[in-house]
N, C-alpha and C. Protein backbone atom coordinates (compact mmCIF):
# COMPACT_ATOMS: atom_id res chain seq x y z
N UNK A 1 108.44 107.15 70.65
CA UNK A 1 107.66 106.87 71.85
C UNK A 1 107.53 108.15 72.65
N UNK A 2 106.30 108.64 73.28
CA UNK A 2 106.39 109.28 74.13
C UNK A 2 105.35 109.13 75.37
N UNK A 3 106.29 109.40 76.17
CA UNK A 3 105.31 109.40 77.64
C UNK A 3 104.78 110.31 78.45
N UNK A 4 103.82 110.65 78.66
CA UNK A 4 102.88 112.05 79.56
C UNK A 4 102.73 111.38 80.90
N UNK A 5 102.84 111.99 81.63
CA UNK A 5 102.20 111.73 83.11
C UNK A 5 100.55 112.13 83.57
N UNK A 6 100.17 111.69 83.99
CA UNK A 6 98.91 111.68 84.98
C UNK A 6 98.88 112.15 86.08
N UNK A 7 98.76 112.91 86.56
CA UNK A 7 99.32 113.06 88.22
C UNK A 7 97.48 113.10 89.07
N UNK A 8 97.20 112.55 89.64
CA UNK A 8 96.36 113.24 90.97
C UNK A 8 96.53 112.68 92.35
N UNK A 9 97.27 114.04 92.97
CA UNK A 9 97.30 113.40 94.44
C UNK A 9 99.00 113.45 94.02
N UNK A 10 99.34 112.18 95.14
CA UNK A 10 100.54 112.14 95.02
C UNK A 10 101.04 110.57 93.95
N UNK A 11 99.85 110.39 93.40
CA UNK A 11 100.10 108.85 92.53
C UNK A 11 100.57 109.55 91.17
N UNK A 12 101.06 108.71 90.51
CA UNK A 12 101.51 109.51 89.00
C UNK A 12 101.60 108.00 88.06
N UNK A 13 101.13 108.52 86.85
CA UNK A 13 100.98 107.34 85.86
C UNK A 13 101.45 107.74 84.67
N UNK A 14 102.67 107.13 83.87
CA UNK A 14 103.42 107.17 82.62
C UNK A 14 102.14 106.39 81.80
N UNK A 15 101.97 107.25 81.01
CA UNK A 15 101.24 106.85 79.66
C UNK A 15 102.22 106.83 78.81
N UNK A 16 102.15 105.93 78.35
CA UNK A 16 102.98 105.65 76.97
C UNK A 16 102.27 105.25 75.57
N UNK A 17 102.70 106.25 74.77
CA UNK A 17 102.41 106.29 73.26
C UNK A 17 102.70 106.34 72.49
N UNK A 18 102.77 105.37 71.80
CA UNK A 18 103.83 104.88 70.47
C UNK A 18 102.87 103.94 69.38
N UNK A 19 102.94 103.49 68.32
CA UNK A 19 102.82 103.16 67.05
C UNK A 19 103.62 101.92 67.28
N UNK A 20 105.04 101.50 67.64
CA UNK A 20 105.38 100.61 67.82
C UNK A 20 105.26 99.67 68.74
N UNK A 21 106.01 98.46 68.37
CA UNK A 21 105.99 97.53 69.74
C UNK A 21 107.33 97.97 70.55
N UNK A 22 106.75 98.05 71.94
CA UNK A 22 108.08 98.47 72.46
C UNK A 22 108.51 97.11 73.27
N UNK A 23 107.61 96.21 74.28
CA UNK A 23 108.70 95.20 74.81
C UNK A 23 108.15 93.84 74.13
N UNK A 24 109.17 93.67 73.62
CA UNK A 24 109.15 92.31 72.72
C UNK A 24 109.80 91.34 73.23
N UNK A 25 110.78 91.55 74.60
CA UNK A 25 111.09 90.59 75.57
C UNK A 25 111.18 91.38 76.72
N UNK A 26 112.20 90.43 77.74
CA UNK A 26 112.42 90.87 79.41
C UNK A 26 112.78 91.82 79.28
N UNK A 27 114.13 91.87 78.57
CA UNK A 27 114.88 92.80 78.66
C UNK A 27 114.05 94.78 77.87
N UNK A 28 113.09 94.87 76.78
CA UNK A 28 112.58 95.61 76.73
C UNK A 28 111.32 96.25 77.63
N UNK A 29 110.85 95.30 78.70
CA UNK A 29 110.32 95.51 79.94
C UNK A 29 110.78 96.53 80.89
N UNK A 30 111.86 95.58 80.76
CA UNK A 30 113.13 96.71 82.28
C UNK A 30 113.43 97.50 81.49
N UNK A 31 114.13 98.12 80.13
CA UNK A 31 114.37 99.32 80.06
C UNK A 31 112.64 99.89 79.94
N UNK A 32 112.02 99.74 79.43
CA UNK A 32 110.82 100.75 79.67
C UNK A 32 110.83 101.23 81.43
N UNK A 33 110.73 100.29 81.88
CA UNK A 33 110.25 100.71 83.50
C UNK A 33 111.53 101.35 84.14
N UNK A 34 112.87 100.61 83.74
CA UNK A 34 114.19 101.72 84.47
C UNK A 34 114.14 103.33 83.52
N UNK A 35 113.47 103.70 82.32
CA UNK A 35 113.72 104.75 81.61
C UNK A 35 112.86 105.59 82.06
N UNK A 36 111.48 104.95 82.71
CA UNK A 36 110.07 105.89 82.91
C UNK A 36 110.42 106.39 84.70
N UNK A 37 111.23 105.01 85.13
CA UNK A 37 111.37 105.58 86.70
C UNK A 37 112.56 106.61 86.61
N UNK A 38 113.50 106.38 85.96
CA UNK A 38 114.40 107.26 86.00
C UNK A 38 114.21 108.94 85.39
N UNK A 39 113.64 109.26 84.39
CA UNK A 39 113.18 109.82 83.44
C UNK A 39 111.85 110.96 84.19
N UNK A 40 111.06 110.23 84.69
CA UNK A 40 109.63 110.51 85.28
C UNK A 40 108.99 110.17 86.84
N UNK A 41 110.28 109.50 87.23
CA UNK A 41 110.34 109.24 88.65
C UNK A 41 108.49 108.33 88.79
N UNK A 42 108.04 107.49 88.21
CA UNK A 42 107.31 107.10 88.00
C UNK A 42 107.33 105.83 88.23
N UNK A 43 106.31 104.84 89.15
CA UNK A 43 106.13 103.53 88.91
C UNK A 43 104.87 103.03 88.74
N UNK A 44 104.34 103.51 88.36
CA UNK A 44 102.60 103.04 87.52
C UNK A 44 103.31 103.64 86.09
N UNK A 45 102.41 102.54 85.09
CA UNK A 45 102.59 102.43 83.83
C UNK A 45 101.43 102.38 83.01
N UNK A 46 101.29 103.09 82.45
CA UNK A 46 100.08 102.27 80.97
C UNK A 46 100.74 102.20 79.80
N UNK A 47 100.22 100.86 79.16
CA UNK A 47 100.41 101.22 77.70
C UNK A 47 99.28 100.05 77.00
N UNK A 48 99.67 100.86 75.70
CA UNK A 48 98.66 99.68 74.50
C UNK A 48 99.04 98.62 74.89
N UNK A 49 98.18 97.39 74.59
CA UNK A 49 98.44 96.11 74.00
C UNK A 49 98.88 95.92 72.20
N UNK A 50 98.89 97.06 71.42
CA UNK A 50 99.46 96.95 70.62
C UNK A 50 100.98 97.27 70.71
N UNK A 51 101.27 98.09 71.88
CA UNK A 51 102.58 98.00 72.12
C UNK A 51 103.65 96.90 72.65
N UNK A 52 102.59 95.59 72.67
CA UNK A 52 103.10 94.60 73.68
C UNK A 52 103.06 93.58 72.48
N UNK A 53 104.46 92.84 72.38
CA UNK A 53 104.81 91.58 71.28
C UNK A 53 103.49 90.78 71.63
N UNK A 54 102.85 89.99 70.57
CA UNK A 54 101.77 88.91 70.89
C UNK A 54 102.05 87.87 71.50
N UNK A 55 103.55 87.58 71.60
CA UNK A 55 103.95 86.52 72.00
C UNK A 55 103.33 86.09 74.05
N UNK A 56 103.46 87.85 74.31
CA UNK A 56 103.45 87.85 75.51
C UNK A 56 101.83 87.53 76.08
N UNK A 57 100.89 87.16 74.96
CA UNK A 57 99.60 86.72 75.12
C UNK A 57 99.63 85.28 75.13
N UNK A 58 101.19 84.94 74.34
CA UNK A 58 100.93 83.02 74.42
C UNK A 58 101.34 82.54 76.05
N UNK A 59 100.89 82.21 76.40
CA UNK A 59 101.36 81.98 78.00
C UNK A 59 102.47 81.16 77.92
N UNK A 60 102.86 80.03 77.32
CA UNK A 60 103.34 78.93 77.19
C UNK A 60 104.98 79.34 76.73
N UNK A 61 105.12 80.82 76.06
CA UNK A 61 105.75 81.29 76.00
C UNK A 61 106.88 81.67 77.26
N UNK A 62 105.99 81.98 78.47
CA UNK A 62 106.16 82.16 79.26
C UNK A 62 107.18 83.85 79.77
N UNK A 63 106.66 84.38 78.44
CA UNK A 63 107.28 85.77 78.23
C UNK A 63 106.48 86.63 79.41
N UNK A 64 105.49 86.52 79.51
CA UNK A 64 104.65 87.65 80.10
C UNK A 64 104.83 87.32 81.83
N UNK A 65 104.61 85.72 81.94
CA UNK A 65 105.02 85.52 83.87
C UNK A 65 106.46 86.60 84.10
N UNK A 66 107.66 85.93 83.20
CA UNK A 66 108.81 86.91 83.13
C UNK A 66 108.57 88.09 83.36
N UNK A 67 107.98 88.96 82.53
CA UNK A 67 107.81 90.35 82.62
C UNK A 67 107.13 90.48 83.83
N UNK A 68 105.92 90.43 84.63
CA UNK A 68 105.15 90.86 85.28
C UNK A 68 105.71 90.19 86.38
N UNK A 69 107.15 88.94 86.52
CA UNK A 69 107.57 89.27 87.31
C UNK A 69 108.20 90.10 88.18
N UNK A 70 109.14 90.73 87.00
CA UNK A 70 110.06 92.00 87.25
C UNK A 70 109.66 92.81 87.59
N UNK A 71 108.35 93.06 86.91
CA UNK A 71 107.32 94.34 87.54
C UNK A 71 107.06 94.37 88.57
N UNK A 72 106.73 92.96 88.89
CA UNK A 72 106.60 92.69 90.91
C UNK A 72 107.73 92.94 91.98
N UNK A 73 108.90 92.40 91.68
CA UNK A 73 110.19 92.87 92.29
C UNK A 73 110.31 93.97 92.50
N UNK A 74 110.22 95.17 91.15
CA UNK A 74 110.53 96.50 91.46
C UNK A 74 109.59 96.86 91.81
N UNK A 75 107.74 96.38 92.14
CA UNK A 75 106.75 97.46 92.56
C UNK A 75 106.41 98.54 91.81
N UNK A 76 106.37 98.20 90.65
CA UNK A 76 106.17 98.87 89.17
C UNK A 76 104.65 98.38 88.91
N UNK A 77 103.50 99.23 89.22
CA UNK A 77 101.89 98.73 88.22
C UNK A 77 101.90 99.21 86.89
N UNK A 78 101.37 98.04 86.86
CA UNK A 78 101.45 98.28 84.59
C UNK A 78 99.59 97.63 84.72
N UNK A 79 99.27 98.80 83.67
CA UNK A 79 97.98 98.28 82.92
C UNK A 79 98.22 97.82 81.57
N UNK A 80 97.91 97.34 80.86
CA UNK A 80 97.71 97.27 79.29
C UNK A 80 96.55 97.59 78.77
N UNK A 81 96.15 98.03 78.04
CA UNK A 81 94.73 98.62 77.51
C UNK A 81 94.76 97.95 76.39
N UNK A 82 93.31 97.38 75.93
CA UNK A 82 93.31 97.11 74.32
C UNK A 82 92.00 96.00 74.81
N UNK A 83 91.80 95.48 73.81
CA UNK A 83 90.57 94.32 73.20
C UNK A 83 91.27 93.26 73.51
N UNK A 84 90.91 92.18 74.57
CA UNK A 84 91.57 90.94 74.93
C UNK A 84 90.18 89.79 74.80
N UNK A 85 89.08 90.32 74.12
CA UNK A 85 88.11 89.14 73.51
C UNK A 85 88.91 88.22 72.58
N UNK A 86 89.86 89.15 71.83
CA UNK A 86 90.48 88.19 70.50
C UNK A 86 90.45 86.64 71.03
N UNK A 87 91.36 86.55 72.15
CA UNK A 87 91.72 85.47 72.41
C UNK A 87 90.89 83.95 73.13
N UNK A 88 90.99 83.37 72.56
CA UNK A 88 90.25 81.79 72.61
C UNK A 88 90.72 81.06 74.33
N UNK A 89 92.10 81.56 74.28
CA UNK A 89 92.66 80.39 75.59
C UNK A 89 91.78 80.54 77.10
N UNK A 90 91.73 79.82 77.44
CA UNK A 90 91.00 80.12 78.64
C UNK A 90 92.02 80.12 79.74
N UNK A 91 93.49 79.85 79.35
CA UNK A 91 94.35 79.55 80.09
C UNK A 91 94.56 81.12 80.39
N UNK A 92 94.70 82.20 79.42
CA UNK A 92 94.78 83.69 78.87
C UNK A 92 93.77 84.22 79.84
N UNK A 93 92.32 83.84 79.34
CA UNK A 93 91.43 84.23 80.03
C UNK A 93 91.53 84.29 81.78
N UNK A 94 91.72 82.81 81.98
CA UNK A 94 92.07 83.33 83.71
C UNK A 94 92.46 84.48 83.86
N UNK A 95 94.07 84.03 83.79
CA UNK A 95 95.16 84.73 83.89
C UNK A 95 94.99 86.33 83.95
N UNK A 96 94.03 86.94 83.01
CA UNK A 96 93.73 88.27 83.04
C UNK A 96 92.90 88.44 84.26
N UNK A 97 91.88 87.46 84.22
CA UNK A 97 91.01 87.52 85.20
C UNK A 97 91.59 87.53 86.73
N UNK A 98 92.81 87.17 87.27
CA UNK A 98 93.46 87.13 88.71
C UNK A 98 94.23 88.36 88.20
N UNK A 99 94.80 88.44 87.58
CA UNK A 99 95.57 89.96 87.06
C UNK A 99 94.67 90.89 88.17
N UNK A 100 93.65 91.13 86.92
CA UNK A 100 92.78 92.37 87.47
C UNK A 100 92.11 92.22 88.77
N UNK A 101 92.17 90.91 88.99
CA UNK A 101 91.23 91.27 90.83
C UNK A 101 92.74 91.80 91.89
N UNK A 102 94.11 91.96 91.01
CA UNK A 102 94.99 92.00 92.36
C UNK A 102 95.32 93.86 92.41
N UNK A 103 96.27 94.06 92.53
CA UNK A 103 96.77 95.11 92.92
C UNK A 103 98.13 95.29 91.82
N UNK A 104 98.38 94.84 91.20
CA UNK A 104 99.88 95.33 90.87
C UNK A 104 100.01 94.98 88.56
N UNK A 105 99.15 94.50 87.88
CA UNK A 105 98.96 94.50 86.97
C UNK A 105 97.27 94.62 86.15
N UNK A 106 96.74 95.09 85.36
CA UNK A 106 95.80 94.99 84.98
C UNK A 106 95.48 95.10 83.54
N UNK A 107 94.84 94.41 83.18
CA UNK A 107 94.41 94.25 81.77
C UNK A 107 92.82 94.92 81.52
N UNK A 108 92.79 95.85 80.80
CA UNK A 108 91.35 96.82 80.76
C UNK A 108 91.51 97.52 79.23
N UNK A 109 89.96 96.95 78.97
CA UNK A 109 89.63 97.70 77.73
C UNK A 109 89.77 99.26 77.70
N UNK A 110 89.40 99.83 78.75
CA UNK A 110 89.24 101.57 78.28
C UNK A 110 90.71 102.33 79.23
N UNK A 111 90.78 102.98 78.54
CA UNK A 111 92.07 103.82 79.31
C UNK A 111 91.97 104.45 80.71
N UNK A 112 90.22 104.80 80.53
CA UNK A 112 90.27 105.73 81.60
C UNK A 112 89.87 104.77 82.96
N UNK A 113 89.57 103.62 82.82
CA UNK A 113 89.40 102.54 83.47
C UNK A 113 90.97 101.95 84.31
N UNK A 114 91.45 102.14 83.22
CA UNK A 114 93.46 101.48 83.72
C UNK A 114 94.07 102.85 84.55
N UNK A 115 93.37 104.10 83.91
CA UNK A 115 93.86 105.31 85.04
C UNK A 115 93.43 105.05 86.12
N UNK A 116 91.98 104.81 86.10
CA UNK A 116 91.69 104.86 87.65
C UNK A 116 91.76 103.63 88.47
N UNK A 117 92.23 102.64 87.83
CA UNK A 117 93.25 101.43 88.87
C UNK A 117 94.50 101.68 89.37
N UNK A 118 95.02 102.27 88.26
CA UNK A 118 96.07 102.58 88.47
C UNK A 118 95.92 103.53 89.32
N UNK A 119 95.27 104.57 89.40
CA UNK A 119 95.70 105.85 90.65
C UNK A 119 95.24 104.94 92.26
N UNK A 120 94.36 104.35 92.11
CA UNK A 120 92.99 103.58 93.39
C UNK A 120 94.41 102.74 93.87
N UNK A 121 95.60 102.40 93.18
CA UNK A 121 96.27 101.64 94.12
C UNK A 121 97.49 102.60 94.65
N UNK A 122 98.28 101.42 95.66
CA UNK A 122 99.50 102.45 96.69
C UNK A 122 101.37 102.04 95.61
């Protein structure tokens, strides 16, 4: 895995790039975000959606409320980037859809799209 920063201004964004899946539960959430804050003094995040277990697309799972809770507690923004047509649920569909109108998670096809949410917020 490796992570580059973004910097403009005083906002900064961990890109993360890897081949693997890195959080496949809670607990691989928080170490990503305690390794990137500690590491890169960083709390904006990007990464693939291929880096993210599929599970965390089944809602019912209830893997992903988990995660993007924690993210909320610590004030950690995470984008995910990737193709989210795949999916049929409309339950999914919302869900992305209030994501991206808020401030603190976002789901976006293009990277340079999740940079500039990610920098546009505090």
């Amino acid at each position: 895995m490796n992570i580059c920063i973004d910097q403009k201004g005083n906002s900064r964004v961990a890109i993360v790039d890897s081949s693997d899946i890195i959080i496949r539960d809670v607990q691989d959430a928080l170490d990503l975000m305690a390794s990137i804050n500690y590491n890169n003094e960083c709390y904006k995040i990007m990464i693939n959606k291929s880096n993210v277990t599929k599970d965390f697309f089944e809602l019912k799972t209830r893997l992903a409320g988990e995660v993007l809770q924690k993210y909320a507690n610590y004030n950690v923004k995470l984008a995910i980037v990737g193709d989210f047509d795949e999916y049929n649920s409309k339950s999914l569909k919302d869900f992305i859809y209030e994501c991206n109108n808020g401030k603190q998670v976002f789901f976006l096809k293009d990277k340079q799209d999740a940079l500039h949410a990610l920098h546009s917020i505090n």
